[in-house]
N, C-alpha and C. Protein backbone atom coordinates (compact mmCIF):
# COMPACT_ATOMS: atom_id res chain seq x y z
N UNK A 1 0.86 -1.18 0.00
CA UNK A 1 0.00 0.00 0.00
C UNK A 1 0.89 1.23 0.00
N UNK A 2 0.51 2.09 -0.39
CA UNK A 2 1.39 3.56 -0.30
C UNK A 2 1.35 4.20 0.55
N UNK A 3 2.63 4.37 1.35
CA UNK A 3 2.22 5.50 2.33
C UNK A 3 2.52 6.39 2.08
N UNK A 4 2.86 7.68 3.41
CA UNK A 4 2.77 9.06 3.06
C UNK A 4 3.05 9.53 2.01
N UNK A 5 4.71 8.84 1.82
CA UNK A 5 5.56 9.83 0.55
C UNK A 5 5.28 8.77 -0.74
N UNK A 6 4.27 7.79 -0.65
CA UNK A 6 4.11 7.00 -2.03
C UNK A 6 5.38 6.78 -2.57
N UNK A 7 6.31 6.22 -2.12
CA UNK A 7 7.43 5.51 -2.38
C UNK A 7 7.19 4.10 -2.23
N UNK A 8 8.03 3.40 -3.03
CA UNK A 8 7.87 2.30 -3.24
C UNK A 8 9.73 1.68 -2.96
N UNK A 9 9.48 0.84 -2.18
CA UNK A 9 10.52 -0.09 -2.29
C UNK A 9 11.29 -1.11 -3.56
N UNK A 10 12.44 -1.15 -3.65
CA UNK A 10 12.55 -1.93 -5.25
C UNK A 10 11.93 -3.93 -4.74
N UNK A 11 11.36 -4.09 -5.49
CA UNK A 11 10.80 -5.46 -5.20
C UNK A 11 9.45 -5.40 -4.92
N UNK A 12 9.00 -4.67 -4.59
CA UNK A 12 7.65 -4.39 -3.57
C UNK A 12 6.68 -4.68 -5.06
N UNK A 13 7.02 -4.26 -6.35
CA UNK A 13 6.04 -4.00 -6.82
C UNK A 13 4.71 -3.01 -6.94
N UNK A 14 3.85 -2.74 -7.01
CA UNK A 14 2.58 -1.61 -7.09
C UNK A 14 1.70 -2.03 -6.27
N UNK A 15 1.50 -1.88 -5.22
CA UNK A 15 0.56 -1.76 -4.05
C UNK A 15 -0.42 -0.94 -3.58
N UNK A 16 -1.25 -1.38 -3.68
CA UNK A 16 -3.06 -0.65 -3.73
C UNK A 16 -3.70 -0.99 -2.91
N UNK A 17 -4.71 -0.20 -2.46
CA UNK A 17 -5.39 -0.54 -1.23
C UNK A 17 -6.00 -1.86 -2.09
N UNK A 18 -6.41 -2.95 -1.17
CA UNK A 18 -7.09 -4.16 -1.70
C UNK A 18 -8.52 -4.24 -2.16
N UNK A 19 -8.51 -3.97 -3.47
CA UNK A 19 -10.20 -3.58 -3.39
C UNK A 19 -11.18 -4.71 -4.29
N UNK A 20 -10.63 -5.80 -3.79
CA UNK A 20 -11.05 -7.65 -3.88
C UNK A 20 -12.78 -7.38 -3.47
N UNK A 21 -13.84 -8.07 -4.40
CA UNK A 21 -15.29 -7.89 -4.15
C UNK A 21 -15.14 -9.28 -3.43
N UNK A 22 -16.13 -9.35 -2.50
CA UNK A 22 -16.27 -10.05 -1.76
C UNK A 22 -17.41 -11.55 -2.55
N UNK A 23 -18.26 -10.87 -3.37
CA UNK A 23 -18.93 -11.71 -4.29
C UNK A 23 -17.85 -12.34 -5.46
N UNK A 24 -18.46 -13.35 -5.41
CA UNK A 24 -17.86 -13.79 -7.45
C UNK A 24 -18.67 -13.54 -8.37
N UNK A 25 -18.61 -13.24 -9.38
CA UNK A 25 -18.79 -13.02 -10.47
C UNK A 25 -19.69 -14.56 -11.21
N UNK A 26 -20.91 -14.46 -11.35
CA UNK A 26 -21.59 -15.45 -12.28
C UNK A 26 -22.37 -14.91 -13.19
N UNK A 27 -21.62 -15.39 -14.40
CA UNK A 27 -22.04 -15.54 -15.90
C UNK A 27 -23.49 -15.70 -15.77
N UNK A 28 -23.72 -16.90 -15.40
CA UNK A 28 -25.13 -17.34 -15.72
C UNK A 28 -25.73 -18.25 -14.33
N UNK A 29 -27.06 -17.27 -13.88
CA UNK A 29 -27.95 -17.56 -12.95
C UNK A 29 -28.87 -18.45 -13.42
N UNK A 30 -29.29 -19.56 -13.00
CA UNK A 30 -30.15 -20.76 -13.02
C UNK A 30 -31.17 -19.89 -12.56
N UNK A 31 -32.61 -20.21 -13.43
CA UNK A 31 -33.83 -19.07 -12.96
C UNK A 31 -34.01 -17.66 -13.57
N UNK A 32 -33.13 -17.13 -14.47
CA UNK A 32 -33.38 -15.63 -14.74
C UNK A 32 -33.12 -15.56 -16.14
N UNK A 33 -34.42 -15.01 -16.55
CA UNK A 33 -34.59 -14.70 -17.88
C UNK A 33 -33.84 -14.04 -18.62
N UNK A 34 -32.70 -14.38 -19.45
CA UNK A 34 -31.69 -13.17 -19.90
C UNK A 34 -32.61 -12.45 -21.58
N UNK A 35 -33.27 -12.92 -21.90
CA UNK A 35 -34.11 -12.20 -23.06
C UNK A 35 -33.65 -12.27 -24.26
N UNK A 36 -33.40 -10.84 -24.95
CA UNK A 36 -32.36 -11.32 -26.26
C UNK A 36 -30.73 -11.04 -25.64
N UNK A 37 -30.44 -10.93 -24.43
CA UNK A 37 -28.92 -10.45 -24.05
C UNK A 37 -28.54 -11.62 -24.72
N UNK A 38 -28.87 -13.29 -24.34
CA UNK A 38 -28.24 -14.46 -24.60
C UNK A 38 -28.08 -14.40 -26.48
N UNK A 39 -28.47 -13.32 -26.78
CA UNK A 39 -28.39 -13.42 -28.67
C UNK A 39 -27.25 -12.39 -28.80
N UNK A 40 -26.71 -11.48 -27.87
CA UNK A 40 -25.96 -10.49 -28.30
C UNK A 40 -24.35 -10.66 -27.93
N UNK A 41 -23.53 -10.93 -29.27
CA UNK A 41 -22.14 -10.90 -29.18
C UNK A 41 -21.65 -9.75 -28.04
N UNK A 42 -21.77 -8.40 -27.73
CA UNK A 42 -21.50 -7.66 -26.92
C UNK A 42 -21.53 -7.75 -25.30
N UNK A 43 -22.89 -8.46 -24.79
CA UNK A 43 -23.24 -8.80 -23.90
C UNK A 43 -22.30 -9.97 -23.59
N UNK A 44 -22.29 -11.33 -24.70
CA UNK A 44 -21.59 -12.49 -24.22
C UNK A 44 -20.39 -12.19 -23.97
N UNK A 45 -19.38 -11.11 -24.72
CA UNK A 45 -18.26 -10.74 -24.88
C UNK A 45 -17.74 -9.84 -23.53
N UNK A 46 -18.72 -9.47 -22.68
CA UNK A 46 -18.62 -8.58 -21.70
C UNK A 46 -18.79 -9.28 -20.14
N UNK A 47 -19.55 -10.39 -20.40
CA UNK A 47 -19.80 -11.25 -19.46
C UNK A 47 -18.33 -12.36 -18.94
N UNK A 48 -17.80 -12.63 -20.34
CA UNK A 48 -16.60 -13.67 -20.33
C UNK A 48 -15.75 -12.65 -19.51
N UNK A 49 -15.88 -11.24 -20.69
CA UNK A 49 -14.59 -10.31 -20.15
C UNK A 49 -14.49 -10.20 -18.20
N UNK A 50 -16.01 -10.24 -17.38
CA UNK A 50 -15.65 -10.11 -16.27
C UNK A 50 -15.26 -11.19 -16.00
N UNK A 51 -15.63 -12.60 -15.87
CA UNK A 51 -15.15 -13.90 -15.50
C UNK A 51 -13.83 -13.72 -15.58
N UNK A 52 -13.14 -13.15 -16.29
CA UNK A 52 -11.45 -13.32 -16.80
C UNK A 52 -11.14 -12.17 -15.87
N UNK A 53 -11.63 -10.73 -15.64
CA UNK A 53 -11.18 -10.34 -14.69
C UNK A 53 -11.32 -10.37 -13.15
N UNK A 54 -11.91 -10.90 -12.98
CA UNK A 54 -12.01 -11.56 -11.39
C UNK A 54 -10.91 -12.55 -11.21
N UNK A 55 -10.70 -13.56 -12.30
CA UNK A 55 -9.65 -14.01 -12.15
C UNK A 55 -8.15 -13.37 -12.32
N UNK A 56 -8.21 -12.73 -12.88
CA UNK A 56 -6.96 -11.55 -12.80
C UNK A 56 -6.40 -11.11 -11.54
N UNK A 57 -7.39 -10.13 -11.44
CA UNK A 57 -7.50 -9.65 -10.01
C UNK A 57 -6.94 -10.39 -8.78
N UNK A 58 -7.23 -11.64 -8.64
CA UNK A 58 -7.13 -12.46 -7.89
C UNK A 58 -5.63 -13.37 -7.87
N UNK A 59 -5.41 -13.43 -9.16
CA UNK A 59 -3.88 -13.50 -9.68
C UNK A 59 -2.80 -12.40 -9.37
N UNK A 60 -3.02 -11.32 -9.80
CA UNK A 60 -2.46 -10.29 -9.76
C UNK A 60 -3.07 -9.06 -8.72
N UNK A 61 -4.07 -9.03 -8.45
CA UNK A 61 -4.77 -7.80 -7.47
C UNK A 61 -3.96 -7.35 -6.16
N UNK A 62 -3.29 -8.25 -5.84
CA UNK A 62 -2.68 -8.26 -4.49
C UNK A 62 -1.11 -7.03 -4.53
N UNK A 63 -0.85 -7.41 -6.05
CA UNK A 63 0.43 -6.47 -6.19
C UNK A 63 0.14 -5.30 -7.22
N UNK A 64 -1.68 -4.82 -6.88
CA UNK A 64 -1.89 -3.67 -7.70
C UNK A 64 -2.25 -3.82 -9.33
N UNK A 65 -2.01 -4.54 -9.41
CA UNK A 65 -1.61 -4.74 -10.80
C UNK A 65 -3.38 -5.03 -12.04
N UNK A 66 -3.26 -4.10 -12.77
CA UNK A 66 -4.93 -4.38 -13.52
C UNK A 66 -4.44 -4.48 -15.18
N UNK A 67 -5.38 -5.46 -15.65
CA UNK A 67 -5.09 -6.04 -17.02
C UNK A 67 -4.66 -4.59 -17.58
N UNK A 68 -5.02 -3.11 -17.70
CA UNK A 68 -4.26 -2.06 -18.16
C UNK A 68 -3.03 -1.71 -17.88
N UNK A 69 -2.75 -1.80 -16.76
CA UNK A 69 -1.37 -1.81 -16.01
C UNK A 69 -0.34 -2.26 -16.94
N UNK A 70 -0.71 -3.57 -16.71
CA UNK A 70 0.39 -5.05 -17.15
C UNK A 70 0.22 -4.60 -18.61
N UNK A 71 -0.44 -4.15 -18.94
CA UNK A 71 -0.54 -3.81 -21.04
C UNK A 71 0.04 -2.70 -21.04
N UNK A 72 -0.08 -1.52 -19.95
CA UNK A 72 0.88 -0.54 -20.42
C UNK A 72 2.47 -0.94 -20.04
N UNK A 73 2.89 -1.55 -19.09
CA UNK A 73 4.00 -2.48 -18.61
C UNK A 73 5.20 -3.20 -19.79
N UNK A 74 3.90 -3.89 -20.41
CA UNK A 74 4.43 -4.62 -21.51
C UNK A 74 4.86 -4.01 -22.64
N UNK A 75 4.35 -3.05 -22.92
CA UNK A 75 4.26 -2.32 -24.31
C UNK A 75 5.54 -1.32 -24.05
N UNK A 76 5.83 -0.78 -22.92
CA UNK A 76 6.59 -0.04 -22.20
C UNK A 76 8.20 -0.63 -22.90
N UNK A 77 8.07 -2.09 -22.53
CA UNK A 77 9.14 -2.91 -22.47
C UNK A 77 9.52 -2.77 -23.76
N UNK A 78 8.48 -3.55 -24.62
CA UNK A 78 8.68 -3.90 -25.74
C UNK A 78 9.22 -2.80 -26.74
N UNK A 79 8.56 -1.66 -26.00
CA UNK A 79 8.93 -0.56 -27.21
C UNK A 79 9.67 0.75 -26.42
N UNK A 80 10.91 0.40 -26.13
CA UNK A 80 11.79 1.56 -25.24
C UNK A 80 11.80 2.58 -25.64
N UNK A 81 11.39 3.62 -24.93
CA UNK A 81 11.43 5.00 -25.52
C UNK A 81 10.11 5.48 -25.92
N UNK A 82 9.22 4.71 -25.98
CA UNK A 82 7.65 5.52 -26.37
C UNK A 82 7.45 6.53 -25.82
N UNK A 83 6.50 7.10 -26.20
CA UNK A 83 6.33 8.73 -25.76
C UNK A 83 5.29 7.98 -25.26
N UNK A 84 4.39 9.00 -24.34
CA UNK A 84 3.55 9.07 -22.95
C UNK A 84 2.41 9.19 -24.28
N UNK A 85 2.08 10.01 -25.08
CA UNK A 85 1.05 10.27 -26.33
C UNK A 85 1.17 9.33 -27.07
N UNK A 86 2.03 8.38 -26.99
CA UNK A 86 2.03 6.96 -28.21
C UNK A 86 1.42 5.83 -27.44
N UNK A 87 1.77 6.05 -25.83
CA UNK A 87 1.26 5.00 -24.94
C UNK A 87 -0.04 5.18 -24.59
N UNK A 88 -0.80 6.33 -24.96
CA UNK A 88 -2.16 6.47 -24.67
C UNK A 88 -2.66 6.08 -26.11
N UNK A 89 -2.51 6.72 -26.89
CA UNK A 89 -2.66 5.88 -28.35
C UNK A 89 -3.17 4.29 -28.51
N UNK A 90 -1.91 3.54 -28.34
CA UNK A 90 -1.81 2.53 -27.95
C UNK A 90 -2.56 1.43 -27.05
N UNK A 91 -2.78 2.16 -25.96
CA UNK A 91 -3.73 1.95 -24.98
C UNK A 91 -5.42 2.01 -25.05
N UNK A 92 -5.75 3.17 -26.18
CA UNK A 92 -6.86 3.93 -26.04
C UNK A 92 -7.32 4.11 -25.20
N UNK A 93 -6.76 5.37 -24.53
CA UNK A 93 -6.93 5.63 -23.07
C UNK A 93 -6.54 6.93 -22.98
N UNK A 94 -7.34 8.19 -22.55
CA UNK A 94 -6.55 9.53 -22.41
C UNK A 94 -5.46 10.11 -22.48
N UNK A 95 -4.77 11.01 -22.64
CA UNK A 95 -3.13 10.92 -22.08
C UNK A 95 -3.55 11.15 -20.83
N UNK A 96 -4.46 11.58 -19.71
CA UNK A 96 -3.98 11.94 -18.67
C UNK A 96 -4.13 10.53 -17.82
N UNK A 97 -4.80 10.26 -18.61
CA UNK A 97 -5.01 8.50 -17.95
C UNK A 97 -3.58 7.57 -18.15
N UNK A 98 -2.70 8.05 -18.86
CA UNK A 98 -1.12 7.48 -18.93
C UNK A 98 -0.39 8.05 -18.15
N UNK A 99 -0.97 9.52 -17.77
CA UNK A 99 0.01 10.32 -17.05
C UNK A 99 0.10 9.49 -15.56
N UNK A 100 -1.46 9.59 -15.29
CA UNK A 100 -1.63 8.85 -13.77
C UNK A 100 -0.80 7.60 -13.80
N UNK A 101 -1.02 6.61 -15.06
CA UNK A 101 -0.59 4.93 -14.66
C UNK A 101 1.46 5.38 -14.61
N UNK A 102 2.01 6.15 -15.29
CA UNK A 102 3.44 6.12 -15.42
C UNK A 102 3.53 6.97 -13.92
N UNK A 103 2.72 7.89 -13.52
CA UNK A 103 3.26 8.59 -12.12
C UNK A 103 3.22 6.98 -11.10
N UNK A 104 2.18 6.31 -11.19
CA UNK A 104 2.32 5.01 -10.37
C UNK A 104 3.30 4.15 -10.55
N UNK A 105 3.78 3.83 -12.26
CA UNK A 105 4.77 3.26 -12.58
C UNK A 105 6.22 4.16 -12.19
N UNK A 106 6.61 5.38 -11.59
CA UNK A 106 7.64 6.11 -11.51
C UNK A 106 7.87 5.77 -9.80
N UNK A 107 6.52 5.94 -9.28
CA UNK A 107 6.56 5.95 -7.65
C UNK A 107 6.88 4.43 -6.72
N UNK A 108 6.98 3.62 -8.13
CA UNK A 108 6.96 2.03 -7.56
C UNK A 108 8.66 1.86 -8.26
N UNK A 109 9.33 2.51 -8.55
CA UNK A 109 10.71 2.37 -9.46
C UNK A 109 10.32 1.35 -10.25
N UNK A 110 9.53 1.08 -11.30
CA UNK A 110 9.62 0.21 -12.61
C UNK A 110 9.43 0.77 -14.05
N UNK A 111 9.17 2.63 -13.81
CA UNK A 111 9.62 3.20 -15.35
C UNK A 111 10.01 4.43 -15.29
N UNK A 112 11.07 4.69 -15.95
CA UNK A 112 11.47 6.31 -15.93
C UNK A 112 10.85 6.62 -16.91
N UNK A 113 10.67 8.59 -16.94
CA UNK A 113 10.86 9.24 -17.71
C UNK A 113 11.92 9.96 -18.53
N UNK A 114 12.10 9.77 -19.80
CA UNK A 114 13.16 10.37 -19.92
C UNK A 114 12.81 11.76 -20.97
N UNK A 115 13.77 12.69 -20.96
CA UNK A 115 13.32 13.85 -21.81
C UNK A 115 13.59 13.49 -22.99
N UNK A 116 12.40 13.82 -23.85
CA UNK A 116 12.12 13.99 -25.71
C UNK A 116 12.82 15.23 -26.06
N UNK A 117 13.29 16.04 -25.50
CA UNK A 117 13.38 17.10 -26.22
C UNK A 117 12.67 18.36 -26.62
N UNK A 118 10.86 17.50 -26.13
CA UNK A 118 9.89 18.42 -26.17
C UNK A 118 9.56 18.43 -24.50
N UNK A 119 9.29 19.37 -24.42
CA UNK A 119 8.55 19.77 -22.56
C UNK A 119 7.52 19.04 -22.64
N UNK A 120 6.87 18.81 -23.44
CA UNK A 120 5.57 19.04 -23.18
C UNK A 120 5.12 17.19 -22.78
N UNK A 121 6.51 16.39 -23.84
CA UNK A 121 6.27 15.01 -24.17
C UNK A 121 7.54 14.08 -23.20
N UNK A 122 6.92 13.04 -22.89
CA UNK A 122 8.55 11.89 -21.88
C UNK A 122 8.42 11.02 -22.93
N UNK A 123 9.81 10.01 -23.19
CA UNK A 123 9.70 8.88 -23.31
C UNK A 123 9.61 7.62 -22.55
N UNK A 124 9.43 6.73 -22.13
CA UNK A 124 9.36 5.81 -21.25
C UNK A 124 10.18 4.58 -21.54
N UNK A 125 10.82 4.28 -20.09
CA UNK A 125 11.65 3.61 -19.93
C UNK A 125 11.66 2.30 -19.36
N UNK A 126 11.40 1.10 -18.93
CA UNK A 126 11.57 0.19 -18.07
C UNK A 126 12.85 0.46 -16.97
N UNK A 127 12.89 0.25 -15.44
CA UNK A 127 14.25 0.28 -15.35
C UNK A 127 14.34 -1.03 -14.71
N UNK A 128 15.67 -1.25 -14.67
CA UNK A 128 15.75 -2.60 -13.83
C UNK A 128 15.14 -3.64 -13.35
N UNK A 129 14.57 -2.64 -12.09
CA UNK A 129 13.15 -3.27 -11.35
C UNK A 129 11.99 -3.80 -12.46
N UNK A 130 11.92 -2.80 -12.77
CA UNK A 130 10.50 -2.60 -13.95
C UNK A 130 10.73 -3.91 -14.45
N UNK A 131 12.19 -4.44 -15.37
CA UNK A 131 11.71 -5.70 -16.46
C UNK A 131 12.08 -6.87 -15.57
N UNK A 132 12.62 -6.51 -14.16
CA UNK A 132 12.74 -7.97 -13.43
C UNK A 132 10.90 -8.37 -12.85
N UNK A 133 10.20 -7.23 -12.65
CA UNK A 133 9.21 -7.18 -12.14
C UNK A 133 7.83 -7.93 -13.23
N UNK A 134 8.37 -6.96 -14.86
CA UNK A 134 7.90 -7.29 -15.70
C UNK A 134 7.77 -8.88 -16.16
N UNK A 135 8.67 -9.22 -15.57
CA UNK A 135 9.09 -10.84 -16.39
C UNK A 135 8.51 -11.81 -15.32
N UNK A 136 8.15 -11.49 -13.87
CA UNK A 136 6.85 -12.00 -13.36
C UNK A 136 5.61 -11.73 -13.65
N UNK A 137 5.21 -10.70 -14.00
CA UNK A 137 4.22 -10.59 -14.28
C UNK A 137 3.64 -11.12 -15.00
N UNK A 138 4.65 -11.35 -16.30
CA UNK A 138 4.41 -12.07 -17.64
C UNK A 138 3.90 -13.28 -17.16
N UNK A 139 5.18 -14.18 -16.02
CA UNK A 139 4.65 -15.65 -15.62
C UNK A 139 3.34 -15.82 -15.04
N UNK A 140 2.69 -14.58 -14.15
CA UNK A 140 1.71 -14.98 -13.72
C UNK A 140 0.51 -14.93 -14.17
N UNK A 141 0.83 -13.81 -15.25
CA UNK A 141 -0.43 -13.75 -16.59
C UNK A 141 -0.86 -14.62 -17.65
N UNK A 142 0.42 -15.09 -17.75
CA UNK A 142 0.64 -16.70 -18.97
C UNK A 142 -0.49 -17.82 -17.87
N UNK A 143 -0.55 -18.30 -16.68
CA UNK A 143 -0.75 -19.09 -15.91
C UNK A 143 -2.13 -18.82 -16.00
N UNK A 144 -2.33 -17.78 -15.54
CA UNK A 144 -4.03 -16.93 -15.56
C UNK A 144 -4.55 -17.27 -16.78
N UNK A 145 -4.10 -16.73 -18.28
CA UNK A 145 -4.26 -17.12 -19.45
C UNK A 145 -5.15 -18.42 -19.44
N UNK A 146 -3.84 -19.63 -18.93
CA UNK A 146 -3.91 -20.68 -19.30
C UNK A 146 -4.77 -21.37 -18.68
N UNK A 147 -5.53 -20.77 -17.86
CA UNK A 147 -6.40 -21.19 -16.92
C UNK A 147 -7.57 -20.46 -17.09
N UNK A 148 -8.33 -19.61 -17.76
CA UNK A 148 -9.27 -19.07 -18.38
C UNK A 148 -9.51 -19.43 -19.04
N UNK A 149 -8.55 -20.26 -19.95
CA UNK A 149 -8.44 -20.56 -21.13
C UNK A 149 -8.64 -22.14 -21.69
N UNK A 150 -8.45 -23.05 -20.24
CA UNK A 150 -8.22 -24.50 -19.87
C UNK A 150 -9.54 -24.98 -20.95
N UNK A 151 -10.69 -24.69 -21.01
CA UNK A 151 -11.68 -25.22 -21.82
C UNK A 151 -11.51 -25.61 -23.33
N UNK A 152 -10.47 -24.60 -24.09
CA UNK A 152 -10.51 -24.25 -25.13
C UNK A 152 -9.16 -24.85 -25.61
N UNK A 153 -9.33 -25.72 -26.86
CA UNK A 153 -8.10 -26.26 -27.21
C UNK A 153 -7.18 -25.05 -27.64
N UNK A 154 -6.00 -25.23 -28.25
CA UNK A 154 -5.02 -24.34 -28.82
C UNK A 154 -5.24 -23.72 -29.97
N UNK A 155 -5.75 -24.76 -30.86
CA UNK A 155 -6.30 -24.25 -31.83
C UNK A 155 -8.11 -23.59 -31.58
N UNK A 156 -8.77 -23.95 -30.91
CA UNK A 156 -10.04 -22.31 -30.27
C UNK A 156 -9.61 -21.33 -30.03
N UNK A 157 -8.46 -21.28 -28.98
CA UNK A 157 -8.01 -20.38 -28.23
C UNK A 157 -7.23 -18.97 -29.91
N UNK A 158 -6.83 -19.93 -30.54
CA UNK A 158 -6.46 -18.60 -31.45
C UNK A 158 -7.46 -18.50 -32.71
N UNK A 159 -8.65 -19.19 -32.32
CA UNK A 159 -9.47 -18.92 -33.51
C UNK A 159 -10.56 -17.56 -32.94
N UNK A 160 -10.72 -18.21 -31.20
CA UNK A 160 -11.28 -16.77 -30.38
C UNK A 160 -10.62 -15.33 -30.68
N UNK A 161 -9.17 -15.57 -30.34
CA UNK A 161 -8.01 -14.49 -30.52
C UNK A 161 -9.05 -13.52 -31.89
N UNK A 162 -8.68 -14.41 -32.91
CA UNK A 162 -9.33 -14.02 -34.26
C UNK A 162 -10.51 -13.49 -34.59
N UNK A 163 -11.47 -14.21 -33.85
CA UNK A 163 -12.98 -13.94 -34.34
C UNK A 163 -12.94 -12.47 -33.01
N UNK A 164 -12.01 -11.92 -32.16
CA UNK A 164 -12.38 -11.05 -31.23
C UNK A 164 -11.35 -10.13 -31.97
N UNK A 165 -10.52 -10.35 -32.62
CA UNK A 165 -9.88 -9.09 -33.66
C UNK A 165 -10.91 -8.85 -34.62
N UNK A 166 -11.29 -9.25 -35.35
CA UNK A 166 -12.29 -9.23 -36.24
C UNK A 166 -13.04 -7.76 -35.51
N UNK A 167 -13.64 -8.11 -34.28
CA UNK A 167 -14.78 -7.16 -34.37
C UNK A 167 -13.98 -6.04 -33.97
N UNK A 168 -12.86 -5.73 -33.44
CA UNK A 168 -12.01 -4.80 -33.22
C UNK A 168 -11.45 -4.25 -34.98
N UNK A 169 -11.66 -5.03 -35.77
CA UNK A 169 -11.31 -4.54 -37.12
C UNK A 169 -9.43 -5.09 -37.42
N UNK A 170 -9.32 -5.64 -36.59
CA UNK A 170 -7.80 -6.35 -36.63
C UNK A 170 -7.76 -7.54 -37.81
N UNK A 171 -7.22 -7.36 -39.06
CA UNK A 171 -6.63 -8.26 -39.94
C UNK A 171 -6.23 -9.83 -39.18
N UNK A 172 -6.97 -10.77 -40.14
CA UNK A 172 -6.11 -11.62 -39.60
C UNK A 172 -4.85 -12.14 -39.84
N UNK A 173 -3.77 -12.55 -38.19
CA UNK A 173 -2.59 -12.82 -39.36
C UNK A 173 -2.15 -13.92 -40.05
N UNK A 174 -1.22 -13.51 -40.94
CA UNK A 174 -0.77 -15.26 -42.14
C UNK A 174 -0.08 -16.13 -41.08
């Protein structure tokens, strides 16, 4: 959790007050009329989406950490030097909504800012912490994955991938 001066220890990771629901999350109630929701791709697509984040949460919740987080985290890594306006881009997410997640990512030591040259713009950095931190995260997200995912052979699992780019307008790839 953060105290006064929101410093973070190296190792500690991102620590948040615990804000775990005490209910679980069910898809589908025995007894209740869902109407045409049970006909609508949006609805089914939104329903899975919470099932997967409860399990997240529960994976990862403890060290702060939210499926946006770990995506701005990753992308961070992958692409050294992004600007704070490429990571909201990227994200589709405000810039000030990047500003907040990198001030959390700065206060936990896992990303610098570094100067562009412009005032106005940072690039972003992983440091140390950040990709030793990063490279758990990865393990515990792969695990989560694979366990959301346990129903669905290898070949579903990237035909889902597909048919859920699709409605995002994502090409499929060769």
């Amino acid at each position: 959790m953060f105290g006064s001066d929101n410093r973070h220890k190296a190792g500690e990771g991102i620590r948040l007050r615990n804000r775990s629901n005490p209910t679980s999350f069910n898809a589908r109630i025995e007894g209740i009329n869902y109407d045409i929701l049970e006909e609508l791709v949006g609805y089914a697509v939104r329903r899975a989406q919470l099932s997967i984040y409860e399990d997240f949460a529960a994976t990862l919740g403890a060290d702060g950490l939210t499926p946006q987080r770990f995506s701005s985290l990753v992308i961070i890594g992958s692409n050294p030097g992004i600007s704070q306006t490429r990571l909201a881009e990227v994200m589709g997410i405000a810039r000030s909504g990047v500003v907040s997640i990198i001030d959390t990512f700065e206060q936990a030591a896992l990303v610098e800012r570094q100067d562009s040259g412009d005032r106005r713009s940072y690039n972003l950095q992983l440091t140390k912490e950040g990709q030793r931190q990063l490279k758990k995260y990865k393990n515990a997200v792969k695990e989560h994955d694979d366990r959301i995912s346990q129903q669905l052979t290898e070949k579903e699992r990237q035909q889902l991938r597909e048919l859920l780019g699709k409605l995002c307008g994502v090409p499929p790839k060769e």
